[in-house]
C-alpha atoms as a PDB file:
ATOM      1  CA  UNK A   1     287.587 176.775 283.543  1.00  0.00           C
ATOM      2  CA  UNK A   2     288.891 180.142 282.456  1.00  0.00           C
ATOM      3  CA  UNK A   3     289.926 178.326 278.402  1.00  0.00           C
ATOM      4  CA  UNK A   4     286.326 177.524 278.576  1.00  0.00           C
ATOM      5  CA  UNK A   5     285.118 180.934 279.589  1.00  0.00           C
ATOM      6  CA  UNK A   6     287.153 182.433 276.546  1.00  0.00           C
ATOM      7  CA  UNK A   7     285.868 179.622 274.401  1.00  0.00           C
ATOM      8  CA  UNK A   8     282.356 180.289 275.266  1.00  0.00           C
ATOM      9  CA  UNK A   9     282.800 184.405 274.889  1.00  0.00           C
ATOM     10  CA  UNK A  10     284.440 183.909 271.133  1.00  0.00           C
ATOM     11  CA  UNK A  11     281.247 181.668 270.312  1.00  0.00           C
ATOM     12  CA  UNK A  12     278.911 184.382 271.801  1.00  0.00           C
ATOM     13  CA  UNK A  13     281.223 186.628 269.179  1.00  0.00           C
ATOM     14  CA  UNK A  14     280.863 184.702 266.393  1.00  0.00           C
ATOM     15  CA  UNK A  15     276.897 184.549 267.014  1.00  0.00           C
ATOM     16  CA  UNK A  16     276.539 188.030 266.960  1.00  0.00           C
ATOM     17  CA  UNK A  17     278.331 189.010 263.813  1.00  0.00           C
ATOM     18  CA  UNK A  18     276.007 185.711 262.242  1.00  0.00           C
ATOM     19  CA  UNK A  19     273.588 187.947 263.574  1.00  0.00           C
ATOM     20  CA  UNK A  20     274.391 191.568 262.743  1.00  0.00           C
ATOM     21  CA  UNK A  21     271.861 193.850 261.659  1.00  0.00           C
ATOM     22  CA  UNK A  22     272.704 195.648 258.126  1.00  0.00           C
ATOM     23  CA  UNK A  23     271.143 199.110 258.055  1.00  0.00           C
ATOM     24  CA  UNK A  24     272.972 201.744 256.206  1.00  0.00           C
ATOM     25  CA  UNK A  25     274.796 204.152 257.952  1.00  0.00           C
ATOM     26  CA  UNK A  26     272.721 207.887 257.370  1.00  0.00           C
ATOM     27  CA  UNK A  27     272.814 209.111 260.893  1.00  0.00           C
ATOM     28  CA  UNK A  28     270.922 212.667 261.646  1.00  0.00           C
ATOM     29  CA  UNK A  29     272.833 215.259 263.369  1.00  0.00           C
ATOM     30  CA  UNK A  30     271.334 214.173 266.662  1.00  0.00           C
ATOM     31  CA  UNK A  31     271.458 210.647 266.554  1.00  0.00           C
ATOM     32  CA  UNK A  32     274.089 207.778 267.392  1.00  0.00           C
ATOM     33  CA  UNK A  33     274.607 204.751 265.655  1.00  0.00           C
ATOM     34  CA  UNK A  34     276.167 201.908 267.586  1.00  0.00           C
ATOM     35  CA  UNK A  35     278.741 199.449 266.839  1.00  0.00           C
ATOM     36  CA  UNK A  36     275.321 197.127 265.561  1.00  0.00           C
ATOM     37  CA  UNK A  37     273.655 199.762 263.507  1.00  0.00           C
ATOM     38  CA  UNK A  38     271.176 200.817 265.661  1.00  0.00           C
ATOM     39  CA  UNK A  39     270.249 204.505 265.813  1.00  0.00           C
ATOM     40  CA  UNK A  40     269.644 206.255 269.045  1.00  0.00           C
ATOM     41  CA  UNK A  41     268.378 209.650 269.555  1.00  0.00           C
ATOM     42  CA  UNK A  42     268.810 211.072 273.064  1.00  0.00           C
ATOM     43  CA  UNK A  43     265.880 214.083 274.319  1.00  0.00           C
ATOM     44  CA  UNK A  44     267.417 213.908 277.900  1.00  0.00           C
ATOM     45  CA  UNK A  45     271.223 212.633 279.330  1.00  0.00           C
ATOM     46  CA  UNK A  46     270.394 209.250 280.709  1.00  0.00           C
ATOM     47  CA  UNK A  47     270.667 209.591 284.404  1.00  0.00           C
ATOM     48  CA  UNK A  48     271.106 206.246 285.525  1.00  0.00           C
ATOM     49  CA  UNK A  49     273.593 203.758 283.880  1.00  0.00           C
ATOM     50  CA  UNK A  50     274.298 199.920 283.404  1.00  0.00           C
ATOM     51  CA  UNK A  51     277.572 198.536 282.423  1.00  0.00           C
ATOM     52  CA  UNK A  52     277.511 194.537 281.130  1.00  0.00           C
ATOM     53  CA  UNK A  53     281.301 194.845 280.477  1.00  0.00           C
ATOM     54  CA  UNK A  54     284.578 195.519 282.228  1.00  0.00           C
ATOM     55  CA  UNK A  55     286.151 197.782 279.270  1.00  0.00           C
ATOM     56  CA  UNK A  56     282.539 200.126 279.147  1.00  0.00           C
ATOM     57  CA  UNK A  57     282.686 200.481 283.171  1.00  0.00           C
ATOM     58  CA  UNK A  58     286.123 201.673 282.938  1.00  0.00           C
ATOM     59  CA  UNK A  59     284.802 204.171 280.292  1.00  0.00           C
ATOM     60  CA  UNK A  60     282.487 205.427 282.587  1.00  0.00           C
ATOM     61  CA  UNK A  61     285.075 206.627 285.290  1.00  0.00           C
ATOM     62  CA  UNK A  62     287.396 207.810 282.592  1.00  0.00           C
ATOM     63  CA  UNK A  63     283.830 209.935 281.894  1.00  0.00           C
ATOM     64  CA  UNK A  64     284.183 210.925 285.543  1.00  0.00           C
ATOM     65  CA  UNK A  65     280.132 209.122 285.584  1.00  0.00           C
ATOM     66  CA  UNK A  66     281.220 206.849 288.293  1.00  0.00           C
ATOM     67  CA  UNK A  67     277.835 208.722 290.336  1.00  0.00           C
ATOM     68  CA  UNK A  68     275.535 207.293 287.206  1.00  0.00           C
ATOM     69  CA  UNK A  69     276.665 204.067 287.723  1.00  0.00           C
ATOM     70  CA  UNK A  70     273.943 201.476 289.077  1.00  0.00           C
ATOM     71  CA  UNK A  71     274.943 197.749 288.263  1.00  0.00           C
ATOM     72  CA  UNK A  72     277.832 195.941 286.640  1.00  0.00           C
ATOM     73  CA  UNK A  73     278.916 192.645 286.498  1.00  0.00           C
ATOM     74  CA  UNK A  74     281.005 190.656 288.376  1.00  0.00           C
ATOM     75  CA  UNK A  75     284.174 190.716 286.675  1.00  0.00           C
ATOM     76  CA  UNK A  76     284.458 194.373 286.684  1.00  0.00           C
ATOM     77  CA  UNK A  77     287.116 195.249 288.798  1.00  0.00           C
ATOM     78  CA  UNK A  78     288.326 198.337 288.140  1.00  0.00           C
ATOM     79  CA  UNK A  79     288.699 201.098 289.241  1.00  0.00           C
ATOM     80  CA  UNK A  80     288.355 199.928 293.052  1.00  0.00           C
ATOM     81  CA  UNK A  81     285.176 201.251 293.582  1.00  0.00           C
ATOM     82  CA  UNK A  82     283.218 199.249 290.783  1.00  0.00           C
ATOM     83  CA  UNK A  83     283.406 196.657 293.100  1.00  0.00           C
ATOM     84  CA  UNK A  84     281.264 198.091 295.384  1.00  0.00           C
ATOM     85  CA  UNK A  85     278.361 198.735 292.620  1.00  0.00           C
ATOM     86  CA  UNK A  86     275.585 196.429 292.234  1.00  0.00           C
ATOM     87  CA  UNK A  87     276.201 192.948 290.489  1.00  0.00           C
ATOM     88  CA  UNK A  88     273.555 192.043 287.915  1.00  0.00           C
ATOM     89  CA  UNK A  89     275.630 189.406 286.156  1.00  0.00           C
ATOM     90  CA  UNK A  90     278.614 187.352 284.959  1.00  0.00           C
ATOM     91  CA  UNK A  91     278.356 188.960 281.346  1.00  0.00           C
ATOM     92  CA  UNK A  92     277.075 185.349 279.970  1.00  0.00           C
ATOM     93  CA  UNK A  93     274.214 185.432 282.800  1.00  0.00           C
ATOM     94  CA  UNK A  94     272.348 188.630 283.490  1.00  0.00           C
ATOM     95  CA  UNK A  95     269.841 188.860 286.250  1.00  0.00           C
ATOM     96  CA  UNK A  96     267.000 190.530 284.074  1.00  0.00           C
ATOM     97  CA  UNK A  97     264.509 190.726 287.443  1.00  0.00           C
ATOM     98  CA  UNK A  98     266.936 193.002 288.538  1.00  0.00           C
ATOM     99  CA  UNK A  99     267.687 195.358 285.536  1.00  0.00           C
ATOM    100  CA  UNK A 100     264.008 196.224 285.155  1.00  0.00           C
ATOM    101  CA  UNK A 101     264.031 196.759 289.583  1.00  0.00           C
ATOM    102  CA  UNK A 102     266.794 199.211 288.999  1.00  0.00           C
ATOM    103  CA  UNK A 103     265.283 200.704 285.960  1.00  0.00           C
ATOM    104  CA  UNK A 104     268.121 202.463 284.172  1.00  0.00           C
ATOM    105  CA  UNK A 105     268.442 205.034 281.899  1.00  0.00           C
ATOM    106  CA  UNK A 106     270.812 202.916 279.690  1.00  0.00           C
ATOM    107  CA  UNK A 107     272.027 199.906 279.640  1.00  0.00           C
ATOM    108  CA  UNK A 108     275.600 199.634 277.908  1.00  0.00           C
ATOM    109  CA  UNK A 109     276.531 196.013 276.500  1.00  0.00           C
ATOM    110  CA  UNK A 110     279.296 194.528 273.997  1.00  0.00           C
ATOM    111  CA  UNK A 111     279.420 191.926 271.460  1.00  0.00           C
ATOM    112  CA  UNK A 112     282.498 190.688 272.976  1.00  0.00           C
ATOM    113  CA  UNK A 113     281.024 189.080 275.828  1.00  0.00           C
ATOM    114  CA  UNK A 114     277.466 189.720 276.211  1.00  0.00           C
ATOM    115  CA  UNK A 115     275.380 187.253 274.530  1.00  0.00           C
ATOM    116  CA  UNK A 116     272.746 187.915 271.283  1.00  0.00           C
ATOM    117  CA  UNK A 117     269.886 186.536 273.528  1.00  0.00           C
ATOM    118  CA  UNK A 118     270.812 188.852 276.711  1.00  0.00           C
ATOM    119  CA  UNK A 119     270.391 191.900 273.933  1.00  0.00           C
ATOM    120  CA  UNK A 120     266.972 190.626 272.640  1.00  0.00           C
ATOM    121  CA  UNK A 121     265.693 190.081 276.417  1.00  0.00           C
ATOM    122  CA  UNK A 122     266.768 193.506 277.399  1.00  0.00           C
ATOM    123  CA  UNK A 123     264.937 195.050 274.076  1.00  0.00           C
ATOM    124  CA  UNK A 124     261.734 193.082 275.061  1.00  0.00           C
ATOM    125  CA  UNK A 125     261.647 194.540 278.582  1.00  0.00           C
ATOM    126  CA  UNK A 126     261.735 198.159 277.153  1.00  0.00           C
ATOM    127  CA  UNK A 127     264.790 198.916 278.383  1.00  0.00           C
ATOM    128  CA  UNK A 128     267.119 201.357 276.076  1.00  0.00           C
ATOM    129  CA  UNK A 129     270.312 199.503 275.242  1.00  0.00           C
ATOM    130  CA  UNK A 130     273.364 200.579 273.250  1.00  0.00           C
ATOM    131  CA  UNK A 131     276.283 198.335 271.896  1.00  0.00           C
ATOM    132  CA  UNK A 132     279.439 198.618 271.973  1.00  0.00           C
ATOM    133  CA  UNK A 133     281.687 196.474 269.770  1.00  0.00           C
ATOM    134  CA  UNK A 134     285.426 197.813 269.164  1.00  0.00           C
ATOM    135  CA  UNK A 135     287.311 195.858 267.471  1.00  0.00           C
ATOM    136  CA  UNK A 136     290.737 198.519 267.000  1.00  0.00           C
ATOM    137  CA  UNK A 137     291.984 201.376 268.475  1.00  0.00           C
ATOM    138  CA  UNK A 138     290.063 203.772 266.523  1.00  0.00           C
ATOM    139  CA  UNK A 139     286.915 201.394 267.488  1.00  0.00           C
ATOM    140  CA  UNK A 140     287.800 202.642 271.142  1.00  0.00           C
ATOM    141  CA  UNK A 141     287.468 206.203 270.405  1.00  0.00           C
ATOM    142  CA  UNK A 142     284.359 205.506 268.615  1.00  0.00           C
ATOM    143  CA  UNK A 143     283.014 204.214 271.506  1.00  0.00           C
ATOM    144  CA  UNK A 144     284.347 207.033 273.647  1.00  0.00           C
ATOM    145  CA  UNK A 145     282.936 209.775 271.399  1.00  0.00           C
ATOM    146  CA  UNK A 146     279.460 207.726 271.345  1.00  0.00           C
ATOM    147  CA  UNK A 147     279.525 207.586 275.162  1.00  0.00           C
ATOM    148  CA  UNK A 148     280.608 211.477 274.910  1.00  0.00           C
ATOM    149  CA  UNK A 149     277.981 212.285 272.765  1.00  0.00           C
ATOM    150  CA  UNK A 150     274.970 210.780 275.264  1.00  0.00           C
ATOM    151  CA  UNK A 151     276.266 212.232 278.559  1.00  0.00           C
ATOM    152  CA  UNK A 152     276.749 215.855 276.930  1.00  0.00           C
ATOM    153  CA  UNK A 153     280.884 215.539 278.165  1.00  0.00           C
ATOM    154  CA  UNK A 154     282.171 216.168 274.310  1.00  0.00           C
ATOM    155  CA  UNK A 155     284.926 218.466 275.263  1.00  0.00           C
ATOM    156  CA  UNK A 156     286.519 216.155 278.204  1.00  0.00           C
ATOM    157  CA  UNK A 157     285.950 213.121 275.578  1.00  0.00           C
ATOM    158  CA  UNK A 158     288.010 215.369 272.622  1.00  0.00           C
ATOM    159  CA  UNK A 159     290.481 216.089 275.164  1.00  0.00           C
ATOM    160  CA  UNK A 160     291.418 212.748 276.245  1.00  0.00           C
ATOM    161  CA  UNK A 161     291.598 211.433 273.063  1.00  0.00           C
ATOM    162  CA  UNK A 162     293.978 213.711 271.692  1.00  0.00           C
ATOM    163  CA  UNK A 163     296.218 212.979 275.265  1.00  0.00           C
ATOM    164  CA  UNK A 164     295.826 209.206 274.000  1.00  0.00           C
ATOM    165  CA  UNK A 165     296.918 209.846 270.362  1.00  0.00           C
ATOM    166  CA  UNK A 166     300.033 211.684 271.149  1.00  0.00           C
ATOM    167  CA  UNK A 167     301.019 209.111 273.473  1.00  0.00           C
ATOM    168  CA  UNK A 168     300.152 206.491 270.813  1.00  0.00           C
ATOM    169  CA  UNK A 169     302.230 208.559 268.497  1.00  0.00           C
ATOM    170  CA  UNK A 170     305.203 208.540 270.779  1.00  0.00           C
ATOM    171  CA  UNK A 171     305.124 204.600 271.338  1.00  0.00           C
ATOM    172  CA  UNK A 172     305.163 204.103 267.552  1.00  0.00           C
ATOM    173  CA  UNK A 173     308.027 206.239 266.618  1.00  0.00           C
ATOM    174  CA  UNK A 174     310.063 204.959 269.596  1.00  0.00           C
ATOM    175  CA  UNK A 175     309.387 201.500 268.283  1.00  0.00           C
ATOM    176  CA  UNK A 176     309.927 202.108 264.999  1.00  0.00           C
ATOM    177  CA  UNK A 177     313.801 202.811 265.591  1.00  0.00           C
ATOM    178  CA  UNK A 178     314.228 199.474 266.883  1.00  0.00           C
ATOM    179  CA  UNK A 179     314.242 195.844 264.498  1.00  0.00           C
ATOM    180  CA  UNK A 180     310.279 194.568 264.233  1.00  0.00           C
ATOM    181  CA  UNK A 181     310.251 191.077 265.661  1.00  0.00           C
ATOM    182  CA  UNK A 182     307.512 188.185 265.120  1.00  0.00           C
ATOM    183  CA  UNK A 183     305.050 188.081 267.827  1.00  0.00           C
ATOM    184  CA  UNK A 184     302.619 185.690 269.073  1.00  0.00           C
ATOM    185  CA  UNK A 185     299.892 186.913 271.326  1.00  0.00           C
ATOM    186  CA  UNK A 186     298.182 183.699 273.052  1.00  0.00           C
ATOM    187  CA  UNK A 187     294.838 183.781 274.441  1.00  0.00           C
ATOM    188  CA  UNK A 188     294.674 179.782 274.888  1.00  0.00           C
ATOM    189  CA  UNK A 189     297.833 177.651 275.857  1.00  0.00           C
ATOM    190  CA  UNK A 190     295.585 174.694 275.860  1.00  0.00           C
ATOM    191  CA  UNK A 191     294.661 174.733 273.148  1.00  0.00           C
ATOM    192  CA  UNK A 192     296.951 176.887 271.614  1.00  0.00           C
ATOM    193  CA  UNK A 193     295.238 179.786 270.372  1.00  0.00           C
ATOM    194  CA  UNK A 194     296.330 183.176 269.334  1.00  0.00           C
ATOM    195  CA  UNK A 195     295.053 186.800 268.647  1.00  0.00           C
ATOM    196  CA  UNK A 196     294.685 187.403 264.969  1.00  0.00           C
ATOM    197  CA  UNK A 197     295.086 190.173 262.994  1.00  0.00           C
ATOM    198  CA  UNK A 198     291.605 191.645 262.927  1.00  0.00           C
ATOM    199  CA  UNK A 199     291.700 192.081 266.371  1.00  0.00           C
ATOM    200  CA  UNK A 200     292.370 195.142 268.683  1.00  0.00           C
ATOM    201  CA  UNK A 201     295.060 193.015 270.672  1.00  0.00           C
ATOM    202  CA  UNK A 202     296.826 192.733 267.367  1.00  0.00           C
ATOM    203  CA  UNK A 203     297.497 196.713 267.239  1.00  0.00           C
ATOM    204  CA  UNK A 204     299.351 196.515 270.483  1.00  0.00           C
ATOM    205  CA  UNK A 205     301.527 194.247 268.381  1.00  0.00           C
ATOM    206  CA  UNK A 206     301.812 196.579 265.783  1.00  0.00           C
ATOM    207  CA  UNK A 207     302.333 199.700 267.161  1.00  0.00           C
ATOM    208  CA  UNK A 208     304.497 197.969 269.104  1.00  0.00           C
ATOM    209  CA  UNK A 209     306.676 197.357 265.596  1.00  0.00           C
ATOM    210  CA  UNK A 210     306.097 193.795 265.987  1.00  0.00           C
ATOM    211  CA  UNK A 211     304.824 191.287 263.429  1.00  0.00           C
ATOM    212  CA  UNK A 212     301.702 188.972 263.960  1.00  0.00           C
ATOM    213  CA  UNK A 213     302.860 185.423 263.559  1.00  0.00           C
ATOM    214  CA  UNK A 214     298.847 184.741 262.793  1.00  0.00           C
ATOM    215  CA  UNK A 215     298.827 187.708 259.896  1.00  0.00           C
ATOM    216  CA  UNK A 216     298.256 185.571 257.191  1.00  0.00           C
ATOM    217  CA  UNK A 217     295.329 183.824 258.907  1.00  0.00           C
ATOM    218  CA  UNK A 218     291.901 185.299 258.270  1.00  0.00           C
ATOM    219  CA  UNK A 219     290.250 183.783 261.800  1.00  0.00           C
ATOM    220  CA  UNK A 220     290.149 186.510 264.930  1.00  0.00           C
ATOM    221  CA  UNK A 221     291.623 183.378 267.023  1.00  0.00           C
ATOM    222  CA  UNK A 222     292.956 180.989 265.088  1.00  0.00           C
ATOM    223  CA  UNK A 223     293.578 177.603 266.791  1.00  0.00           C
ATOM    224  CA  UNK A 224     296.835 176.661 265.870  1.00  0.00           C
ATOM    225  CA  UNK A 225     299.013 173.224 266.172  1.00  0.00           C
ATOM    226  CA  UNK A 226     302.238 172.814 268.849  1.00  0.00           C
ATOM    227  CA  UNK A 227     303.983 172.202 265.010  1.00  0.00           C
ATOM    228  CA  UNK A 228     303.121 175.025 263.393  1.00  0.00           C
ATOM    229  CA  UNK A 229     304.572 177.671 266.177  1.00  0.00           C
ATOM    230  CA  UNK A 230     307.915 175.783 265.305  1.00  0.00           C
ATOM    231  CA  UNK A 231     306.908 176.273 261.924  1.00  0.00           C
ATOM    232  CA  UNK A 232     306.235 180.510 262.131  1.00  0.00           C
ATOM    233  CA  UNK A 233     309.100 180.433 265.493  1.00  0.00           C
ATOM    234  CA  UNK A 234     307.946 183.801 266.935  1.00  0.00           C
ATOM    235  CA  UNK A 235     310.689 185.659 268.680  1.00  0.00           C
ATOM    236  CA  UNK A 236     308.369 186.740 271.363  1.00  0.00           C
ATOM    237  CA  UNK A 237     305.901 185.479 273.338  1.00  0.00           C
ATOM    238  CA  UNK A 238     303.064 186.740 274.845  1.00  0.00           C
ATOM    239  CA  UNK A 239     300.245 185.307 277.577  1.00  0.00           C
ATOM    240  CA  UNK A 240     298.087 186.072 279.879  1.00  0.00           C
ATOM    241  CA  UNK A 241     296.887 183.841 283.083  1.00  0.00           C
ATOM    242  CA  UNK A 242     293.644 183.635 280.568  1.00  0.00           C
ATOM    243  CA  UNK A 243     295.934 181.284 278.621  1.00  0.00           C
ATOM    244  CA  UNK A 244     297.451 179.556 281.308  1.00  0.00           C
ATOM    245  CA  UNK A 245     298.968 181.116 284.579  1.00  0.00           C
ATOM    246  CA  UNK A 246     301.395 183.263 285.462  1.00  0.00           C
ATOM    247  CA  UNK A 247     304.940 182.662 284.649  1.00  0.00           C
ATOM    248  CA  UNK A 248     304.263 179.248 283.142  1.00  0.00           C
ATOM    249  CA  UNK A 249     307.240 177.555 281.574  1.00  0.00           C
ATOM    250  CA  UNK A 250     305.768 176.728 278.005  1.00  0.00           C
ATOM    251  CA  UNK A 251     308.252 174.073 277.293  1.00  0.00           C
ATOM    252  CA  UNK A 252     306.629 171.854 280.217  1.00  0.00           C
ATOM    253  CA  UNK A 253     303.614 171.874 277.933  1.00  0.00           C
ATOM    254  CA  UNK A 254     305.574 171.532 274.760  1.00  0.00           C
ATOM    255  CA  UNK A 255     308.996 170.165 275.021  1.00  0.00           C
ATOM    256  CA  UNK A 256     309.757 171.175 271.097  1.00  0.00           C
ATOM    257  CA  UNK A 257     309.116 174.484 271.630  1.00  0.00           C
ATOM    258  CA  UNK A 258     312.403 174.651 273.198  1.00  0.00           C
ATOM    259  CA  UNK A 259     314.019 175.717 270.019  1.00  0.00           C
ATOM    260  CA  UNK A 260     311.743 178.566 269.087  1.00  0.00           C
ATOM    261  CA  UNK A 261     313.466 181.751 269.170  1.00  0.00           C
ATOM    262  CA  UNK A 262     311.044 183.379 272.254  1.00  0.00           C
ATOM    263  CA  UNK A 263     311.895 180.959 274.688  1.00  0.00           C
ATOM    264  CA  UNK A 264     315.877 180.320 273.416  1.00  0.00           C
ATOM    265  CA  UNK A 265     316.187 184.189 273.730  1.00  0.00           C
ATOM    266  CA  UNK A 266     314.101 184.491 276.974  1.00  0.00           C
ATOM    267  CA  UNK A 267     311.543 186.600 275.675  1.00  0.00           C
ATOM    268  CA  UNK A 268     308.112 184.968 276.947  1.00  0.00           C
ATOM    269  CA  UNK A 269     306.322 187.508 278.721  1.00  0.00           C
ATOM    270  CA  UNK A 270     303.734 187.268 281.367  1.00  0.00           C
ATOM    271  CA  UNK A 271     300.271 190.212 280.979  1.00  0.00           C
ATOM    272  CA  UNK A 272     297.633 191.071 282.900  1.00  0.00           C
ATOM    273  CA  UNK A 273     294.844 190.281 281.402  1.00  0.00           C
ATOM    274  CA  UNK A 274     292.821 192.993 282.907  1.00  0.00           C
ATOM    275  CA  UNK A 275     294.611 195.696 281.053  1.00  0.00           C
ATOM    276  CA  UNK A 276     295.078 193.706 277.671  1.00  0.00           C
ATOM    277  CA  UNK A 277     291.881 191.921 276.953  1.00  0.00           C
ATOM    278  CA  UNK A 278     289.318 194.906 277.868  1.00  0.00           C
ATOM    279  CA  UNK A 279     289.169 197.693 274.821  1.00  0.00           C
ATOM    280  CA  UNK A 280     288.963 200.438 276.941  1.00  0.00           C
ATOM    281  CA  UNK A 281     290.467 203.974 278.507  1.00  0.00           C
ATOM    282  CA  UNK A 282     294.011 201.981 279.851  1.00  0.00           C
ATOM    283  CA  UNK A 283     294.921 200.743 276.048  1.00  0.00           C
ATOM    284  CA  UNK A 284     297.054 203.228 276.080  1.00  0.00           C
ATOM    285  CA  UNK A 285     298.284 202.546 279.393  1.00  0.00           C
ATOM    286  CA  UNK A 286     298.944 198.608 278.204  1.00  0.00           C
ATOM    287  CA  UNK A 287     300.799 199.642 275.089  1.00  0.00           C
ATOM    288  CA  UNK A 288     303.021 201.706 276.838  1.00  0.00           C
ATOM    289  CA  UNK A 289     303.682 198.518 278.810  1.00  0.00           C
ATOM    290  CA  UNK A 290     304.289 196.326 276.774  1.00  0.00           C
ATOM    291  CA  UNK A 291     306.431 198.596 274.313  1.00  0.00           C
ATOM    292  CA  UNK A 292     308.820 199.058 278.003  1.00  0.00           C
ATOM    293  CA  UNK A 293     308.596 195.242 278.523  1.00  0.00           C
ATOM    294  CA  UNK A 294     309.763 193.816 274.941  1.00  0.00           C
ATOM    295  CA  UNK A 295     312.597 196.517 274.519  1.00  0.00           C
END
């Protein structure tokens, strides 16, 4: 159920960059443009919020907005007390009855997740929307500075940022004094399918000093065959219970993988998927994480 849940959210992807609205980017001093290329002005600091995403609720505590917040979805989880907040969805299925009974100020949504006809409904009810779409690090502090910029908290939003950098900073020169090793980030056991390089799981890789195994591939998850990991034999090994559950033994699925260098050098490693799939405030958090687990 969950392979089919990541299936269906990289389809929803895929339909939204089909989709993507080209308008040049010539921004006025007081307007936004989001991660679509919509431009939002702002008279007034929204005073009620709705998240449609994990990663954008999380952004909201970081903001220290937790007060603001009026409905999220089911699968966001953290910290503790988004549970508690009004569910108006799975991500894939919003209750729309309910967004226009709670009226919010905003409505915050991603492409990675939140489906192209879930934005056009919300747009036809009247209600203000703004999208979210990082694909990198620095797409993260985009969206933090965005979400900075329309709640008037600029100087807490500059300030965390920099904390992230020079933590960032630190990871990369630690790892950088240690071999790089080949890498292969799976999002799907079954099938096998991996992060790709335009992707902001692939910079945990990389500032990580490891090497994609999927860099040559142009897909954001390429599908690959049980032959062709023997082929690129990555020397480490990452999944998440997204792919297949915790502390699975990959060579019960594939036998032949047995000689890859990951699993002859024990180096498969087990993440939550709540800290690396959601491109939000913890990224930092996971890279320091995983930079402590593969050393």
């Amino acid at each position: 159920m969950k392979n089919y849940v990541i299936l269906l959210l990289l389809a929803v992807l895929l339909l939204w960059a089909c989709t993507q609205k080209q308008e040049v980017n010539l921004s006025k001093p007081n307007e936004i443009v989001d991660d679509l290329g919509y431009k939002h002005s702002f008279e007034t600091t929204p005073g009620t919020i709705i998240t449609l995403a994990p990663s954008l609720t999380e952004m909201i505590f970081e903001l220290e907005l937790g007060d603001k917040l009026i409905g999220n979805t089911t699968y966001c989880n953290f910290p503790p007390e988004s549970d508690s907040i009004q569910k108006v969805g799975d991500m894939l299925s919003i209750n729309h009855e309910l967004l226009l009974k709670l009226n919010p100020g905003i409505i915050l949504i991603t492409m990675e997740g939140n489906t192209k006809d879930t934005f056009d409904k919300i747009k036809s009810l009247g209600l203000k929307v703004f999208i979210s779409n990082p694909r990198t690090y620095a797409g993260i502090k985009k969206t933090f500075r965005d979400l900075g910029k329309i709640f008037n908290r600029n100087e807490v939003i500059e300030s965390k940022i920099e904390q992230w950098d020079t933590r960032v900073d630190s990871i990369k020169s630690l790892s950088e004094k240690h071999d790089s090793m080949l890498a292969m980030f799976l999002v799907s056991l079954q099938p096998i399918m991996a992060a790709g390089k335009s992707t902001f799981i692939n910079e945990f890789l990389s500032f990580c000093n490891l090497r994609n195994i999927t860099a040559d591939l142009e897909a954001n998850y390429p599908f690959l065959s049980r032959e062709e990991i023997l082929k690129r034999n990555p020397q480490v090994i990452l999944h998440t219970e997204h792919s297949y559950k915790q502390n699975v033994n990959v060579t019960e699925l594939y036998p032949e993988w047995k000689n890859v260098d990951a699993i002859k050098n024990s180096r498969v490693y087990y993440l939550d998927p709540d800290l690396y799939f959601r491109p939000g405030p913890r990224f930092v958090i996971a890279l320091e994480k995983l930079n402590e687990l593969v050393r």
